[in-house]
C-alpha atoms as a PDB file:
ATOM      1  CA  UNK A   1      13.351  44.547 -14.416  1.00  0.00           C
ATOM      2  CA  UNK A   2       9.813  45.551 -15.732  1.00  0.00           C
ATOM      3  CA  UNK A   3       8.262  48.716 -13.477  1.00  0.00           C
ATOM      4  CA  UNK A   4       4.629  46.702 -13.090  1.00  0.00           C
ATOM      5  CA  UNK A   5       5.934  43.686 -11.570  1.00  0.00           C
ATOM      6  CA  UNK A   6       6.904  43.547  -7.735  1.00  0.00           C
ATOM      7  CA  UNK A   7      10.361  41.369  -6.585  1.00  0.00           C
ATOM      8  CA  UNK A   8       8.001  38.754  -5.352  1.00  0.00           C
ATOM      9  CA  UNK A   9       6.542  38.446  -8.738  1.00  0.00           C
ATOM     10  CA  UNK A  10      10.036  37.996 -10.156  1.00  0.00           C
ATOM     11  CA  UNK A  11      11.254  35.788  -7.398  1.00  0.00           C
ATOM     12  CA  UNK A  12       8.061  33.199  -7.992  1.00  0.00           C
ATOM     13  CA  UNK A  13       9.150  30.966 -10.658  1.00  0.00           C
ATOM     14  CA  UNK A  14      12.678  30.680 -10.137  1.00  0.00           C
ATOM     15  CA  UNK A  15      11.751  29.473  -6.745  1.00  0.00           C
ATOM     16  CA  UNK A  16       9.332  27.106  -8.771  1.00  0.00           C
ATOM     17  CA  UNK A  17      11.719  26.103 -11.356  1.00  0.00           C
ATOM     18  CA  UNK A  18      14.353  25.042  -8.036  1.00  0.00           C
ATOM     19  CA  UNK A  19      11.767  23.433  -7.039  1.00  0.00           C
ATOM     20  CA  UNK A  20      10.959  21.477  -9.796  1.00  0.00           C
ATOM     21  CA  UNK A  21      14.780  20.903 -10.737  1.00  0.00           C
ATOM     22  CA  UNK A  22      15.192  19.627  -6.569  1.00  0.00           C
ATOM     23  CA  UNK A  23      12.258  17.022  -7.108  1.00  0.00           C
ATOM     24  CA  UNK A  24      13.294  15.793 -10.177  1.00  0.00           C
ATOM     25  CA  UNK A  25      16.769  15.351  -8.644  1.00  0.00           C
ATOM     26  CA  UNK A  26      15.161  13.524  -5.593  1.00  0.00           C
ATOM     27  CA  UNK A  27      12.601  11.790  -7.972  1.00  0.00           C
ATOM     28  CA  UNK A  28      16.007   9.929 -10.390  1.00  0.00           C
ATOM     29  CA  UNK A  29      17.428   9.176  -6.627  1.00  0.00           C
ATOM     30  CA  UNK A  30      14.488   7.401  -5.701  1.00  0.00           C
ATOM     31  CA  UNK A  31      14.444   5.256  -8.942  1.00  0.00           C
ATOM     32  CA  UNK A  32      17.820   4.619  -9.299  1.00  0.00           C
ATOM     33  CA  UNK A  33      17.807   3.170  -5.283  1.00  0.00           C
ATOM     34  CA  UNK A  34      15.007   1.222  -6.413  1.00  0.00           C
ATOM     35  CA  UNK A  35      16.160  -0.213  -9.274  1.00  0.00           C
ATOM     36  CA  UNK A  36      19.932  -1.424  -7.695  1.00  0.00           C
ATOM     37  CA  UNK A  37      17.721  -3.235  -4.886  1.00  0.00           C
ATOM     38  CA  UNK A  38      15.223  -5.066  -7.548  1.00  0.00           C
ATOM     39  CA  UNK A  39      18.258  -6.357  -9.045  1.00  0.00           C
ATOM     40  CA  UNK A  40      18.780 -10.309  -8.154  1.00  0.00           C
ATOM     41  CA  UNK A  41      20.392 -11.307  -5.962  1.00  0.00           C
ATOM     42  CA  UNK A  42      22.626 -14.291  -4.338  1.00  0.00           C
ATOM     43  CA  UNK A  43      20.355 -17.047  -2.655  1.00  0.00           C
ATOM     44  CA  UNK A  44      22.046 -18.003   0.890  1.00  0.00           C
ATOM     45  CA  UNK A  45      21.594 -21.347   2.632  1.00  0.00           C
ATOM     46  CA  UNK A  46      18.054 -22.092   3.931  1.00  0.00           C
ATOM     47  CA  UNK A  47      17.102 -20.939   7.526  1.00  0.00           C
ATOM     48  CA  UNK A  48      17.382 -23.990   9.154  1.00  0.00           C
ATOM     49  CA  UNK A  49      16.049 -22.326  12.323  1.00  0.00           C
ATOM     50  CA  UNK A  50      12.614 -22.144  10.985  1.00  0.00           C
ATOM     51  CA  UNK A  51      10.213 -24.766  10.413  1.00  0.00           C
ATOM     52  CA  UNK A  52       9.051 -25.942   7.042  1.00  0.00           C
ATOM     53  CA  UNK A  53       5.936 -24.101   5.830  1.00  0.00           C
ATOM     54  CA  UNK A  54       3.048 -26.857   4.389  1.00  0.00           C
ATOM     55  CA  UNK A  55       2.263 -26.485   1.013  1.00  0.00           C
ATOM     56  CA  UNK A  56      -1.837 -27.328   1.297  1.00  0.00           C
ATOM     57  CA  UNK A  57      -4.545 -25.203   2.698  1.00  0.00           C
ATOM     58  CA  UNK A  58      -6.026 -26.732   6.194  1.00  0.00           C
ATOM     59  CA  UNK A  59      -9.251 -28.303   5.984  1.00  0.00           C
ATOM     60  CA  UNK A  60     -12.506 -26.739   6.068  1.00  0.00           C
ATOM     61  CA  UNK A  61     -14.440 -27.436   8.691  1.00  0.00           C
ATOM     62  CA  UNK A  62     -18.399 -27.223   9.165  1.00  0.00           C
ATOM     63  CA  UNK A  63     -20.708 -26.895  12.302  1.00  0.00           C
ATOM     64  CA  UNK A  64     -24.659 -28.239  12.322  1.00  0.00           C
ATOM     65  CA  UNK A  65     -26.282 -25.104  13.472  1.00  0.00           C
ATOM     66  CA  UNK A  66     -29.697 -26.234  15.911  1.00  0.00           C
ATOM     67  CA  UNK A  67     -32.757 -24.899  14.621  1.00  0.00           C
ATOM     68  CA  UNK A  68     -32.916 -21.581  17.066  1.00  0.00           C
ATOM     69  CA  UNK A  69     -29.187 -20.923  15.871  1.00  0.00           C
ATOM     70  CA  UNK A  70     -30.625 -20.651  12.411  1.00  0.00           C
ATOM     71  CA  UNK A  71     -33.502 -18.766  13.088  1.00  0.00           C
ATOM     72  CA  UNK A  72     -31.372 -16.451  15.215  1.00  0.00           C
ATOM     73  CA  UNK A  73     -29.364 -16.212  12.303  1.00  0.00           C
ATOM     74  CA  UNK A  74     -31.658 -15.138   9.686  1.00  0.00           C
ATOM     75  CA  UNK A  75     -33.220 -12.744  12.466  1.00  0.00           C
ATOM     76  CA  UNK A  76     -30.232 -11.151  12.486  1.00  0.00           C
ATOM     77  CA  UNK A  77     -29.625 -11.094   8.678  1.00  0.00           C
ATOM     78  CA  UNK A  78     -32.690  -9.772   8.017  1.00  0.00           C
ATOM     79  CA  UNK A  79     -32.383  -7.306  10.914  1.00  0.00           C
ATOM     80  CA  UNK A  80     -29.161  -5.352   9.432  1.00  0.00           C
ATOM     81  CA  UNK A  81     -30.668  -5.896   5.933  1.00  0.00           C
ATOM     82  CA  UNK A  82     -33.455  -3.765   6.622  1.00  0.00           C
ATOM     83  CA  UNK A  83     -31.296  -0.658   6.273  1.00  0.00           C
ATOM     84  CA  UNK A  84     -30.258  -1.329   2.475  1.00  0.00           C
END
């Protein structure tokens, strides 16, 4: 044990290199429990219980703004545009 160097000193990196070796550990655990539940699996009978989702968007819909509407609008645009 060199004289210049406390027991601390020493004791530093092997408690960094358990560290390391514990993540790493932790780290291929991780993947490993990741990869078995990305693998495929068995499809099961449909849910009968819920309805069936509709494959198209809903239509858009539109509203005729009156002419104080609009103006309140673009007084309000222009309002919080003022800052930029």
């Amino acid at each position: 044990m060199p004289e210049h160097a406390s027991f601390l000193q020493l004791l530093g990196p092997v408690v960094l290199a358990l560290a390391a070796v514990l993540w790493v550990m932790g780290l291929v655990r991780v993947l490993r429990r990741a990869r078995l539940e990305s693998s495929p699996r068995r499809t099961g009978p449909a849910l009968t219980a819920l309805p069936h989702q509709r494959q198209t968007a809903p239509e858009l819909e539109a509203v005729e703004l009156t002419p104080a509407e609009r103006d309140a609008f673009a007084g309000l645009v222009r309002q919080l545009s003022d800052g930029r």
